[in-house]
Protein backbone atom coordinates (compact mmCIF):
# COMPACT_ATOMS: atom_id res chain seq x y z
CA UNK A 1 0.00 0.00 0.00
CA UNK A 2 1.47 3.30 -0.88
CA UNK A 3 -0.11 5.26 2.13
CA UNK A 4 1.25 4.69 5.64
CA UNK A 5 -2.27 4.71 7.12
CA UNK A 6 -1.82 5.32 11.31
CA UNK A 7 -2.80 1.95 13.17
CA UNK A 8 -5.34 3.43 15.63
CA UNK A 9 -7.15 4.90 12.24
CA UNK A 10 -7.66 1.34 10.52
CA UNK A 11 -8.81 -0.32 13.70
CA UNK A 12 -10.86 2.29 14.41
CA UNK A 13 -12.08 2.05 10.61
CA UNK A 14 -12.55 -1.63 10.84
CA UNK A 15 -14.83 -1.35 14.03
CA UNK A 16 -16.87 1.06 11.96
CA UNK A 17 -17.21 -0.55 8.55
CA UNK A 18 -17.03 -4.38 9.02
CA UNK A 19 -17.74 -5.77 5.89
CA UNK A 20 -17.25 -2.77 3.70
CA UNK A 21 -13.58 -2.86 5.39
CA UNK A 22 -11.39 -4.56 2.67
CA UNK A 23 -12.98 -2.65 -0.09
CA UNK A 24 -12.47 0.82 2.32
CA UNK A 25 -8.65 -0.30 2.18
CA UNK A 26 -8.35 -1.30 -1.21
CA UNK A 27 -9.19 2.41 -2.30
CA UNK A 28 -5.83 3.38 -0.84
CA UNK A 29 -4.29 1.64 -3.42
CA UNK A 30 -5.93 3.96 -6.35
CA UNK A 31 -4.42 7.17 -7.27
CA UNK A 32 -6.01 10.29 -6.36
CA UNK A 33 -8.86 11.54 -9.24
CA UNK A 34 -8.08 15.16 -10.46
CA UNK A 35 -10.76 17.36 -11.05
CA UNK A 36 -11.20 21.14 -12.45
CA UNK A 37 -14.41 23.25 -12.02
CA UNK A 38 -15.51 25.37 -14.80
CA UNK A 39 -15.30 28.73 -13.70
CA UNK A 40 -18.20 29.83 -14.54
CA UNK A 41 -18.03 33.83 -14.23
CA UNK A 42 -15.81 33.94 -17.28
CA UNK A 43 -16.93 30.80 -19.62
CA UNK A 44 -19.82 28.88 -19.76
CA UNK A 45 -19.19 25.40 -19.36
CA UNK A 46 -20.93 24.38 -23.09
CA UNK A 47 -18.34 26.84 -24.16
CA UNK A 48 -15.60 25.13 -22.15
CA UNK A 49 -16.10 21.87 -23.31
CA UNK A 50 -15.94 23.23 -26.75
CA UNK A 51 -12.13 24.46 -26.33
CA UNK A 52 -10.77 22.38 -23.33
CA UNK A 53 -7.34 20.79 -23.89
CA UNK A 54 -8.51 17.86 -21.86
CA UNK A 55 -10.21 15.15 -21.93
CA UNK A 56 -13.19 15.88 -19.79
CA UNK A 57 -16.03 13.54 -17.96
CA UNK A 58 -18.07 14.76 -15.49
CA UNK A 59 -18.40 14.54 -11.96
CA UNK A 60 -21.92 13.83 -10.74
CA UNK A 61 -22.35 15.68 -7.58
CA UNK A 62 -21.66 19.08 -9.32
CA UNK A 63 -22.61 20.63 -13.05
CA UNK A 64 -19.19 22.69 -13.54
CA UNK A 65 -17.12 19.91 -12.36
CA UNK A 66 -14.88 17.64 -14.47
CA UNK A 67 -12.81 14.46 -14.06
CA UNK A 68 -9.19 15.72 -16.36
CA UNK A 69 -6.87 12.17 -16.60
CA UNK A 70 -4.17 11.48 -14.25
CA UNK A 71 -1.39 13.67 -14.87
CA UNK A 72 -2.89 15.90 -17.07
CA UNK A 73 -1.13 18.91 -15.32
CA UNK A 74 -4.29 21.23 -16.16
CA UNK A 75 -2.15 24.24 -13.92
CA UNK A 76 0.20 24.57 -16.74
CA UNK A 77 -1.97 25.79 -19.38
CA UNK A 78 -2.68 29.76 -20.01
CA UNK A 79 -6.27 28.95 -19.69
CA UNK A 80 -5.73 28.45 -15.91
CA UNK A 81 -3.94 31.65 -16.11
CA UNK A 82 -6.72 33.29 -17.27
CA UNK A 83 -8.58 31.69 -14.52
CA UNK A 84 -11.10 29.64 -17.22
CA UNK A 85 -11.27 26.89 -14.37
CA UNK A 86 -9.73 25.94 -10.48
CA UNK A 87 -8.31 22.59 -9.76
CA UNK A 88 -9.89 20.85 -6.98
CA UNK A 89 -10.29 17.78 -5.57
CA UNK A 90 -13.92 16.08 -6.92
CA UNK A 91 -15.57 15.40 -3.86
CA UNK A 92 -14.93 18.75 -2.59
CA UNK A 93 -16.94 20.34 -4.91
CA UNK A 94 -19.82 19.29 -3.05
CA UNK A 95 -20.57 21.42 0.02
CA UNK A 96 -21.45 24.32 -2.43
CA UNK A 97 -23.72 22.71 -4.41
CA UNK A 98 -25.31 21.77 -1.19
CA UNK A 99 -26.25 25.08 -0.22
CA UNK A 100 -28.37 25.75 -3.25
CA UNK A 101 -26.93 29.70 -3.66
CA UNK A 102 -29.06 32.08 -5.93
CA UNK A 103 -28.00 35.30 -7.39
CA UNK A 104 -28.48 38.12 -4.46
CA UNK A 105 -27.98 35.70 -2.03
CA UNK A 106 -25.80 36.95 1.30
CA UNK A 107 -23.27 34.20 1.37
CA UNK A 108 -20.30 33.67 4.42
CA UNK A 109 -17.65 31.09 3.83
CA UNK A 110 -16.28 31.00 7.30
CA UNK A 111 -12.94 28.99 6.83
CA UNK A 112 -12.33 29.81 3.29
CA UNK A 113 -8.33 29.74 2.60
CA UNK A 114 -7.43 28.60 -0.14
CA UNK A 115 -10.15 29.80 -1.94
CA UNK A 116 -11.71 26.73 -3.96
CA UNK A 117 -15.32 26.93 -2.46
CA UNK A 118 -15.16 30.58 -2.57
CA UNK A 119 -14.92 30.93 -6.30
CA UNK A 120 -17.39 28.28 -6.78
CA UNK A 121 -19.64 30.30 -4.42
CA UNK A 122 -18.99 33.93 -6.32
CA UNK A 123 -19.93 31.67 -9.68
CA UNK A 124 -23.06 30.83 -8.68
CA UNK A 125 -23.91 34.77 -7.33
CA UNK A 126 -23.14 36.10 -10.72
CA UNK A 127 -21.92 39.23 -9.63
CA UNK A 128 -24.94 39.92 -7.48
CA UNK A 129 -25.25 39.65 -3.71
CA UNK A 130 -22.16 39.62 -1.22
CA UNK A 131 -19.42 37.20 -0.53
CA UNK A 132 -17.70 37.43 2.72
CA UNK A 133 -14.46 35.11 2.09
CA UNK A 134 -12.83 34.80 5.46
CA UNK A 135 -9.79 32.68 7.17
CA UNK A 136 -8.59 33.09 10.89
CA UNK A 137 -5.13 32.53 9.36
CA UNK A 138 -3.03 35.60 8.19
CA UNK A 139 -0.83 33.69 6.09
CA UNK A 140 -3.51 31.76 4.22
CA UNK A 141 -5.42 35.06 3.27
CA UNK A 142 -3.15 35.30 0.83
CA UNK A 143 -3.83 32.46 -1.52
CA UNK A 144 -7.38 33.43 -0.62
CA UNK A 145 -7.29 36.95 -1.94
CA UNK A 146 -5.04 35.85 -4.83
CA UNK A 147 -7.75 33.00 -5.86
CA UNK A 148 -10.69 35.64 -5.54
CA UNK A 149 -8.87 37.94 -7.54
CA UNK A 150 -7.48 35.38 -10.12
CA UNK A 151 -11.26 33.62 -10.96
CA UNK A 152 -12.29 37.51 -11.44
CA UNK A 153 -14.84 37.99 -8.73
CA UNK A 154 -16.49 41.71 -8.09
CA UNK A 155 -18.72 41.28 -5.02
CA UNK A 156 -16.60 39.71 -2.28
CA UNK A 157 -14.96 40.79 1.43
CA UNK A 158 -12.09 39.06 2.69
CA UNK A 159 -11.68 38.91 5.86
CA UNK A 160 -8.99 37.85 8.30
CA UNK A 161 -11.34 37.32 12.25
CA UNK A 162 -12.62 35.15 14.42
CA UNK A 163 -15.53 33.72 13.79
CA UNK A 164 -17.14 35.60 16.95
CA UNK A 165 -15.78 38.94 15.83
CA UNK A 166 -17.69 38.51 12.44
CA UNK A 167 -20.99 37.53 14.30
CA UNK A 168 -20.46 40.66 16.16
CA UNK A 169 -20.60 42.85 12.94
CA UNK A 170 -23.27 40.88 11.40
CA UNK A 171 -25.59 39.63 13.35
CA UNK A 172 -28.33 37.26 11.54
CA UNK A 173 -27.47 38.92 8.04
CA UNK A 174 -26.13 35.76 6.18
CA UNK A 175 -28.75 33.79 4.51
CA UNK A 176 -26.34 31.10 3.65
CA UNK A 177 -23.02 30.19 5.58
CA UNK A 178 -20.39 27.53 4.30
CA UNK A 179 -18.70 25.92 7.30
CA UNK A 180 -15.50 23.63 5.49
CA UNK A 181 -14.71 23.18 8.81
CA UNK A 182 -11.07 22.30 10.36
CA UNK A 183 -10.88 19.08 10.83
CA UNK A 184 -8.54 16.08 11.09
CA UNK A 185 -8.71 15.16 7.62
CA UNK A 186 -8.83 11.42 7.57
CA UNK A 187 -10.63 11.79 4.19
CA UNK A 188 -7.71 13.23 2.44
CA UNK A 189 -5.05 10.69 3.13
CA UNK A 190 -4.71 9.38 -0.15
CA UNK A 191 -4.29 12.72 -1.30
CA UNK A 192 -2.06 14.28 1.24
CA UNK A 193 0.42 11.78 3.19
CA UNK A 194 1.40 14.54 5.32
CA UNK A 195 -1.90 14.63 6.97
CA UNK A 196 -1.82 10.93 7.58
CA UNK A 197 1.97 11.61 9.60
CA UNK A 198 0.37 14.23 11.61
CA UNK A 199 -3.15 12.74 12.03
CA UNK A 200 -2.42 12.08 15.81
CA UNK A 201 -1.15 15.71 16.95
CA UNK A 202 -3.75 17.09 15.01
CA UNK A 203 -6.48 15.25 16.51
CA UNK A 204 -9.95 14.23 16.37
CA UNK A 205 -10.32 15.65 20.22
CA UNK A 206 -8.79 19.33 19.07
CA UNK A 207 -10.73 19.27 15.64
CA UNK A 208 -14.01 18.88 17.72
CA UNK A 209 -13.42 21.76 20.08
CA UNK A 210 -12.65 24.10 17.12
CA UNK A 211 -15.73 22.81 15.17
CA UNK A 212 -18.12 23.56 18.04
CA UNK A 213 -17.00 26.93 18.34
CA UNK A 214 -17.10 27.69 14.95
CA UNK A 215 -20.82 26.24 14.96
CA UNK A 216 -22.37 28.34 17.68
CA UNK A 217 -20.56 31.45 16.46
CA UNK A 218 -22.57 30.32 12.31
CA UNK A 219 -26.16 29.83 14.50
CA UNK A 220 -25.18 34.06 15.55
CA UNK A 221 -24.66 34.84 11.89
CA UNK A 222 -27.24 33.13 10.33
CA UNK A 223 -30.54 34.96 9.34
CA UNK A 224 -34.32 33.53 9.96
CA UNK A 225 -34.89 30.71 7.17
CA UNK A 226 -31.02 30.60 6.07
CA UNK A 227 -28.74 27.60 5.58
CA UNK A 228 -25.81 26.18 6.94
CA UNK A 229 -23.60 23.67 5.42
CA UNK A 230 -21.36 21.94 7.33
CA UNK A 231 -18.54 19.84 5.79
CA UNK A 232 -15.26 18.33 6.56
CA UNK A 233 -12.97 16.17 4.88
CA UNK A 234 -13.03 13.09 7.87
CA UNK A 235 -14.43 10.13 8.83
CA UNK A 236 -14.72 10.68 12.60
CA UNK A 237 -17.71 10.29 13.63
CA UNK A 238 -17.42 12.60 16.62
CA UNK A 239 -16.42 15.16 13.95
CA UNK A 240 -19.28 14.41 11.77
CA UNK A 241 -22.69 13.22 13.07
CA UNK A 242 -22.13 13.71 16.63
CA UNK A 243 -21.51 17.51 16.03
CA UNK A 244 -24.43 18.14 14.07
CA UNK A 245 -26.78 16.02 17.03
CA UNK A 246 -24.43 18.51 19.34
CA UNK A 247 -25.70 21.84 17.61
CA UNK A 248 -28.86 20.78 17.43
CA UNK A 249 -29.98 19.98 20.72
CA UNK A 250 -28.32 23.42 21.59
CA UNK A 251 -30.12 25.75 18.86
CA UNK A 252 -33.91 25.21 18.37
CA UNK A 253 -35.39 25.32 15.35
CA UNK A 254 -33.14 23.57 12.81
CA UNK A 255 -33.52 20.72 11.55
CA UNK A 256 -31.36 18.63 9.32
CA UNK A 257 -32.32 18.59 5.16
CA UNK A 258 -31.76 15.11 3.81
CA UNK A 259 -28.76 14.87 1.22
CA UNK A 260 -28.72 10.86 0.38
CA UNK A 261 -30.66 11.82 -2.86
CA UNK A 262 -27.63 13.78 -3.90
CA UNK A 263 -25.70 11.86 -6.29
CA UNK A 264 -22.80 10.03 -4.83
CA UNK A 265 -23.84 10.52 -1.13
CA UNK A 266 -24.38 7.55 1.50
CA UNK A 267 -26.75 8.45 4.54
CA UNK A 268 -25.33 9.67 7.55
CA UNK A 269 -24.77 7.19 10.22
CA UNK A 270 -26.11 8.17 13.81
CA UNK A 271 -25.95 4.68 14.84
CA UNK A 272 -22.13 5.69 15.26
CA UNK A 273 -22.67 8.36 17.83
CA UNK A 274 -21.86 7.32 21.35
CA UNK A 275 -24.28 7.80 23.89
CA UNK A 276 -26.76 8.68 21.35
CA UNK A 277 -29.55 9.04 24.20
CA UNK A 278 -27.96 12.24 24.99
CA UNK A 279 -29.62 13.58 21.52
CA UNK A 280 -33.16 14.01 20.76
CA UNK A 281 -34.45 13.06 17.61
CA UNK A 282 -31.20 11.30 16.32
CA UNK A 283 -32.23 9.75 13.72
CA UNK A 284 -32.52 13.08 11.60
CA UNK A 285 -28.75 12.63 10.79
CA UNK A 286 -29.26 9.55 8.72
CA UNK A 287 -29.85 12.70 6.55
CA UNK A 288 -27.04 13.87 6.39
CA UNK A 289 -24.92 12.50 3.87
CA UNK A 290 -21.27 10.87 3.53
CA UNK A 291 -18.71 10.29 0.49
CA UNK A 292 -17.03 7.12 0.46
CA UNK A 293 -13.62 6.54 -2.13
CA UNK A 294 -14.61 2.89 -2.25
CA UNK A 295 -17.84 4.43 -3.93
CA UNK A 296 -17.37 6.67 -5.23
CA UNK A 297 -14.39 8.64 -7.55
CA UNK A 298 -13.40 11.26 -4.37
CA UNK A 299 -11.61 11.29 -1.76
CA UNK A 300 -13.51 11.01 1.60
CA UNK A 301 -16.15 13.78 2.64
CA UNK A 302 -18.92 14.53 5.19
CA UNK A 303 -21.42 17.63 4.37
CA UNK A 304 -24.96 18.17 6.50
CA UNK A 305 -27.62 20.72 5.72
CA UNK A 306 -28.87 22.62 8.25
CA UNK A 307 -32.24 24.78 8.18
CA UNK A 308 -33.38 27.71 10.67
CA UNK A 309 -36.99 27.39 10.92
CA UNK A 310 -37.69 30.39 13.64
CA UNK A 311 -39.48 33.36 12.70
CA UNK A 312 -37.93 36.57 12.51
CA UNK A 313 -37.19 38.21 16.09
CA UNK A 314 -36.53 34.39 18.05
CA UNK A 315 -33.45 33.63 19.54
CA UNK A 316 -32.00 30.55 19.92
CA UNK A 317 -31.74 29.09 23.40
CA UNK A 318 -27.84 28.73 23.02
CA UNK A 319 -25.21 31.75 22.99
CA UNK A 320 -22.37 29.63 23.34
CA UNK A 321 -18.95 31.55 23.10
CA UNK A 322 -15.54 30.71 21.82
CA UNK A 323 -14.00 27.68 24.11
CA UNK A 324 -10.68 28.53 22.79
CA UNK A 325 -9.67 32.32 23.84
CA UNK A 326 -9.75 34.89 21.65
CA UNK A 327 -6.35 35.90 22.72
CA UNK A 328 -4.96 32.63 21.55
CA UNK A 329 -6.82 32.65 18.51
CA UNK A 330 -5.59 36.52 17.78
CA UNK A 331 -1.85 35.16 17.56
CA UNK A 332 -2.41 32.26 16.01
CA UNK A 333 -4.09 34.59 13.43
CA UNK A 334 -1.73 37.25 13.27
CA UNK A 335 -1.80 40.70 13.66
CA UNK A 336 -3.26 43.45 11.05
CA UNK A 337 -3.76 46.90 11.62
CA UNK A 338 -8.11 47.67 11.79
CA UNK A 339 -8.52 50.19 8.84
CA UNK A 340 -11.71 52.03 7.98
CA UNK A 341 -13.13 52.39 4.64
CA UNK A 342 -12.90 56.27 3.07
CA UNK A 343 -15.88 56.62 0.41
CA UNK A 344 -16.79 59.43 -1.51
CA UNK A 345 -19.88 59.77 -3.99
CA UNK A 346 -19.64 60.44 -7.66
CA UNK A 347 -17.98 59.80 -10.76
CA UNK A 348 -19.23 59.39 -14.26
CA UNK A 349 -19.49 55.57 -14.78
CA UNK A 350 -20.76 56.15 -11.40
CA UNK A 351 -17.57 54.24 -9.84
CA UNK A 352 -20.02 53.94 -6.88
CA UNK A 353 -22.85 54.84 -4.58
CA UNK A 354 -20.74 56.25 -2.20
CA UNK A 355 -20.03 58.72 0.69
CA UNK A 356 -17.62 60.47 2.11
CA UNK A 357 -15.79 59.94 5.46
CA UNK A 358 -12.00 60.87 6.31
CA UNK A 359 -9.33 62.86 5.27
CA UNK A 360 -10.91 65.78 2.95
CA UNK A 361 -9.62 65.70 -0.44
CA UNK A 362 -7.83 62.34 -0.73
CA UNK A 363 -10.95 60.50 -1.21
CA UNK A 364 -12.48 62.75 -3.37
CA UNK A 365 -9.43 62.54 -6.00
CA UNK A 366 -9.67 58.99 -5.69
CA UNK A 367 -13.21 58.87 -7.12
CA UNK A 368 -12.27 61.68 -9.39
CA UNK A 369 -9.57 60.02 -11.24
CA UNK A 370 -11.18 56.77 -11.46
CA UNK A 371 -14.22 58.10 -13.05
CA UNK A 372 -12.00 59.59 -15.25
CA UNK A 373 -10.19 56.48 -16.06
CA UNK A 374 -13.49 54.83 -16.75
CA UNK A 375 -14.82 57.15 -18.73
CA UNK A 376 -12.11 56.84 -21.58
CA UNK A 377 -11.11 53.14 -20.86
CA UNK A 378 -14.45 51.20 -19.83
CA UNK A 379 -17.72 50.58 -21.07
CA UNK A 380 -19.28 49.20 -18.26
CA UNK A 381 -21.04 50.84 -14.39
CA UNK A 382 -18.53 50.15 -12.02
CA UNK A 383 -20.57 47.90 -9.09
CA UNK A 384 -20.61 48.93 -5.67
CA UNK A 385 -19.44 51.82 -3.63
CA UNK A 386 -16.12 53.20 -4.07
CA UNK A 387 -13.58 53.34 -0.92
CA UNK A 388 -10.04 54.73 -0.52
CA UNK A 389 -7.41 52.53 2.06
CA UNK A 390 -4.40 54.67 1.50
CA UNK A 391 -3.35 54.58 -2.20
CA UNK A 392 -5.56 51.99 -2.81
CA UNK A 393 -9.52 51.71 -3.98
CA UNK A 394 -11.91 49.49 -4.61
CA UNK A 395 -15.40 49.09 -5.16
CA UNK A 396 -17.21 47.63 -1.88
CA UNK A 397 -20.09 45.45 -2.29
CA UNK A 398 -21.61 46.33 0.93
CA UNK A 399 -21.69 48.91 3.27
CA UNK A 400 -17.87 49.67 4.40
CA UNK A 401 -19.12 50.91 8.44
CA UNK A 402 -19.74 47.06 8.85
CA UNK A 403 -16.32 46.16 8.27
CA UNK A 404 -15.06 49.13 10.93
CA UNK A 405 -12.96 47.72 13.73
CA UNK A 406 -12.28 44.50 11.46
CA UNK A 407 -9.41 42.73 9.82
CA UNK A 408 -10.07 43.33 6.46
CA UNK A 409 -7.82 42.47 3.63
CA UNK A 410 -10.04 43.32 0.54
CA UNK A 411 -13.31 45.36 1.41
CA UNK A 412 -14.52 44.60 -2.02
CA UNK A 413 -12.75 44.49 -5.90
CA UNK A 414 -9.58 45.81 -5.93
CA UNK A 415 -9.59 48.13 -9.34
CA UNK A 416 -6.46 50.46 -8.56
CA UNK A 417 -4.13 53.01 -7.10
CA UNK A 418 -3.92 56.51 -7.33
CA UNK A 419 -0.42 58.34 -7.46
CA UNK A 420 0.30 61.70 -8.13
CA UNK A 421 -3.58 62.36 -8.39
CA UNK A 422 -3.04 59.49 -11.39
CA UNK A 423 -4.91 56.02 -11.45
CA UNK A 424 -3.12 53.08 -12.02
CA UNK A 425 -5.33 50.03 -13.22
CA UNK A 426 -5.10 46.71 -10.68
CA UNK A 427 -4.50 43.54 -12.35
CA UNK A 428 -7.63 42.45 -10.56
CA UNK A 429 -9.77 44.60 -12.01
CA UNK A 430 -9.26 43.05 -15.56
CA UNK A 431 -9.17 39.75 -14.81
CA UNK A 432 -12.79 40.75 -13.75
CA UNK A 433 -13.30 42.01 -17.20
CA UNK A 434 -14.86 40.70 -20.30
CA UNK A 435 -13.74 42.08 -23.42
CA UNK A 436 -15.85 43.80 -24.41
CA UNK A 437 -16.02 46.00 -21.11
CA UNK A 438 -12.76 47.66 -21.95
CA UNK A 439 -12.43 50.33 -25.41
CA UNK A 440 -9.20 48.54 -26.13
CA UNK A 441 -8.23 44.85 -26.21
CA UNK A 442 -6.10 42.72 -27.54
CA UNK A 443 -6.67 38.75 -28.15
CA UNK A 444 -3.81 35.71 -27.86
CA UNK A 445 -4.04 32.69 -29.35
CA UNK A 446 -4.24 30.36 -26.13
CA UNK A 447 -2.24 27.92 -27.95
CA UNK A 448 0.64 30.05 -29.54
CA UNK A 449 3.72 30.59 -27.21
CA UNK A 450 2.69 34.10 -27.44
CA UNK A 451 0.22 34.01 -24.77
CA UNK A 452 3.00 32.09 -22.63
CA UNK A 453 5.34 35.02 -23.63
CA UNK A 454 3.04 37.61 -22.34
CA UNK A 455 1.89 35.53 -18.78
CA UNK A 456 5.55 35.57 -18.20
CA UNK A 457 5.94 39.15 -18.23
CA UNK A 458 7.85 39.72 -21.50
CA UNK A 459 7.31 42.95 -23.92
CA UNK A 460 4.88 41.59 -27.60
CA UNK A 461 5.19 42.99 -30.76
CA UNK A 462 1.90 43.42 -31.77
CA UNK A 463 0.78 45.24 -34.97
CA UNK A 464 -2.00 48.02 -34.76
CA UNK A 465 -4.90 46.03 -36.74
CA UNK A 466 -5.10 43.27 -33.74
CA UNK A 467 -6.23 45.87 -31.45
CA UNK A 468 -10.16 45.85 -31.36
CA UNK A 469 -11.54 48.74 -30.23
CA UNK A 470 -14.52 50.41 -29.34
CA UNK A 471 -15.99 52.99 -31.60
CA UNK A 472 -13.91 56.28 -31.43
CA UNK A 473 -10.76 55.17 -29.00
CA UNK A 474 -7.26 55.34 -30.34
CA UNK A 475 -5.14 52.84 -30.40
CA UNK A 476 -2.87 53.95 -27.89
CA UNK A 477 -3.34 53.23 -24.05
CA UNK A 478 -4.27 50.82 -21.46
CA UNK A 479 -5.27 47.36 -23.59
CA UNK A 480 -7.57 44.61 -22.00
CA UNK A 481 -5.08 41.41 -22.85
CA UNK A 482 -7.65 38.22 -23.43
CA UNK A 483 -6.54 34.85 -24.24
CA UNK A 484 -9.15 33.44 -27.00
CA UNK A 485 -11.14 35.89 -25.82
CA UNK A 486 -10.94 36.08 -22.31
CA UNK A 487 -9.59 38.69 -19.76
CA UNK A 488 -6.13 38.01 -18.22
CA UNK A 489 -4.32 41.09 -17.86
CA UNK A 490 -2.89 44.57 -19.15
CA UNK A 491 -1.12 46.15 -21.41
CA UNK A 492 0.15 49.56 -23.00
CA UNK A 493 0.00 49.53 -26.87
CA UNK A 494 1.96 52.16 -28.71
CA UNK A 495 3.48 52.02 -31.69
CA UNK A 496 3.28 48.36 -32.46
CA UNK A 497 4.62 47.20 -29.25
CA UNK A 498 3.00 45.88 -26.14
CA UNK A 499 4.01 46.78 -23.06
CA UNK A 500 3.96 43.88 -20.59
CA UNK A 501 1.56 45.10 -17.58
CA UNK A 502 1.33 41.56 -16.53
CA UNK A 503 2.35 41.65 -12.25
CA UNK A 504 5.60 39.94 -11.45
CA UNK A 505 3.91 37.95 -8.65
CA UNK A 506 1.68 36.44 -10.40
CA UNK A 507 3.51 35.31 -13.92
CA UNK A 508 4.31 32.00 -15.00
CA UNK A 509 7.37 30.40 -13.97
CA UNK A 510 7.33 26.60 -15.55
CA UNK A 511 9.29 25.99 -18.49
């Protein structure tokens, strides 16, 4: 077997599975699947399928998801530079599908680093609503923001707190919270070897204090007839079924929403819990549903639905706090400086809905120049509010006084910086573009070394009749760069050459 599986995990596994055991095991000798999801706020996935380098089948439990082959290396392709899909493990493109999002919806993923759900959240809002992205780790809010930025989302906060922090500033405003909660990730140990070595230091006994925590805080945020899915990539049954009967004997009014007719799901298993007298109405959590890799083509998963039946104004009988301190869970997080939004109102484009608060003048200029800059380079209405941190503005999907006294590392879409009263385009903002939002583009052929050429940085000649533009700009300025078609960076065009606006951090570096 090519996974060192930790003893006190199969015996435990054997108690639980009896004659399903040996098949259980033999999955361990399969390689992992690979999956992409389509990313649907840039391509449909008809239109994907029409131009995908790979080999494609689909995965079952979710409509933008695809099986690629084993070693198909779909992360060295432009297209995944141009954020046309995001790799991800099949199975855990379920949870999102779970929570049945609509566009407007007010969505919280709660433990979102690296980003996966997130963008598979913000493609089924369509650019309406509000995201809040959010991860109690500094360091991981990094790939976070990158991955929100990268798959070209408008209409999302990220947000570096505690869960109890966030439930302070919104209180019952979430109609749908994603819980991928920590856990000890039995489920994954095909996938990741290093989390079957450190399976007994991070245990199934930490991962359950965290988890409850987490919970009460989501039954604080959650509004009157929202949904809560919880999910976790373990077997543990304390993890898994016991937490839900937990939360639910603690919170009135929820109830469980069967799963097992989701494809690929096996019923929950209550029968697992111990003590299960200690829970009314147990049974509910057959509903909730398990993936199994002997079943299915995934790695292991658990995901339950849960649905607040109170009426507007009724509390729940539980305000449960944080078990861990929030002083611990501060450094383990890291330290930002709080920040407050500076808005200002106006702009042609109308760059925003906003108002003004802070230090007269800056703000102002900021919304000044980036009308301007929309006005001769856009052709779309900028969404949300616009708000100055520093040098730096973006367009805020919600109202920026909620995120006072927060950690807040993106209040919204980054779209630029202003320097010497001059605005400087963000790579984000065009990779939120389509092509036909900006005067001037340019299009690469996604299979000519060209494209490569440009994701790595490099200066293009390109000659003046490849430049499409709107009617009445000049060739010269700020170009939208698309590969086939679709939005992956900037560029200066004068003279037949290209400028390379492409960000060093983010280039290409294979071969």
């Amino acid at each position: 077997m090519a996974v060192q599986l930790p003893a006190l995990f199969i015996e435990r596994m054997r108690g639980l599975l009896g004659t399903e055991f040996d098949a259980f095991m033999t999955a361990y000798d399969a390689v992992p699947h690979t999956g992409i999801r389509v990313n649907t706020l840039k391509i449909s996935v008809e239109d994907f399928m029409r131009i995908s380098p790979f080999e494609l089948r689909p995965v079952p439990w979710c409509p933008s998801g695809f099986y690629v082959p084993y070693g198909s290396k779909p992360g060295l392709h432009p297209y995944y530079h141009a954020g046309l899909y995001y790799i991800q493990e099949p199975s855990a493109m379920a949870p999102v599908e779970l929570l049945g999002i609509q566009p407007g919806d007010r969505v919280l993923d709660l433990c979102a680093a690296p980003g996966g759900k997130s963008t598979q959240i913000a493609a089924k809002l369509q650019g309406s609503g509000v995201l809040v992205t959010n991860d109690i780790h500094a360091e991981r809010t990094k790939a976070l923001a990158k991955n929100i930025e990268l798959y070209g989302v408008r209409n999302a906060v990220v947000l570096n707190e505690t869960p109890e922090r966030i439930a302070e500033a919104f209180p019952h405003y979430f109609n749908k919270i994603l819980i991928d909660a920590p856990c000890s990730g039995e489920g994954m140990f095909r996938k990741d070897e290093d989390m079957a070595r450190q399976w007994e230091t991070h245990s199934v006994e930490k991962c359950t204090v965290m988890q409850r925590d987490i919970l009460s805080m989501a039954s604080r945020l959650l509004a009157p007839d929202g949904v809560i899915v919880y999910s976790t990539c373990t077997f543990a049954p304390e993890e898994n079924e016991e937490m839900i009967a937990e939360f639910l004997k603690v919170n009135d009014g929820f109830r469980v929403v069967s799963i097992t007719d989701r494809p690929g799901f096996s019923p929950g298993r209550p029968e697992w819990i111990p003590s299960k007298k200690r829970y009314p109405d147990v049974e509910q959590l057959a509903g909730t549903g398990r993936l199994w890799p002997h079943r299915i083509e995934g790695e292991g998963h658990f995901a339950a639905v849960l649905h607040w039946e109170r009426e507007p104004g009724q509390q729940n009988t539980s305000d449960q706090t944080l078990c861990v301190s929030e002083r611990s869970v501060r450094e383990e997080a890291g330290s930002h400086g709080r920040i407050k939004a500076e808005r200002h109102k106006g702009g042609r484009k109308q760059a925003g809905d906003s108002r003004r608060s802070g230090r007269a003048g800056e703000v102002s200029t900021a919304a000044e120049v980036l009308a301007s800059f929309a006005a001769g380079q856009l052709t779309l209405q900028l969404p949300g509010q616009t708000v100055a941190y520093g040098d730096r503005i973006y367009q805020a999907p919600l109202d920026p006084d909620r995120l006072n006294g927060l950690k807040v590392i993106r209040p919204g879409w980054f779209v630029g910086t202003v320097k010497n009263g001059r605005f400087n385009p963000s790579h984000p903002l065009a990779t939120a573009l389509h092509r036909n939002d900006s005067v001037r583009s340019i299009v690469l052929n996604g299979s000519s070394p060209e494209s490569v050429r440009y994701l790595k940085g490099e200066t293009l000649l390109i000659e003046e009749d490849r430049v499409q533009l709107a009617e009445g700009a000049s060739p010269k300025g700020y170009a939208l760069i698309c590969i086939d078609g679709y939005a992956s960076g900037w560029g200066k065009w004068q003279d037949g050459m290209l400028k390379n606006e492409y960000p060093a951090g983010w280039r290409w570096t294979s071969v």
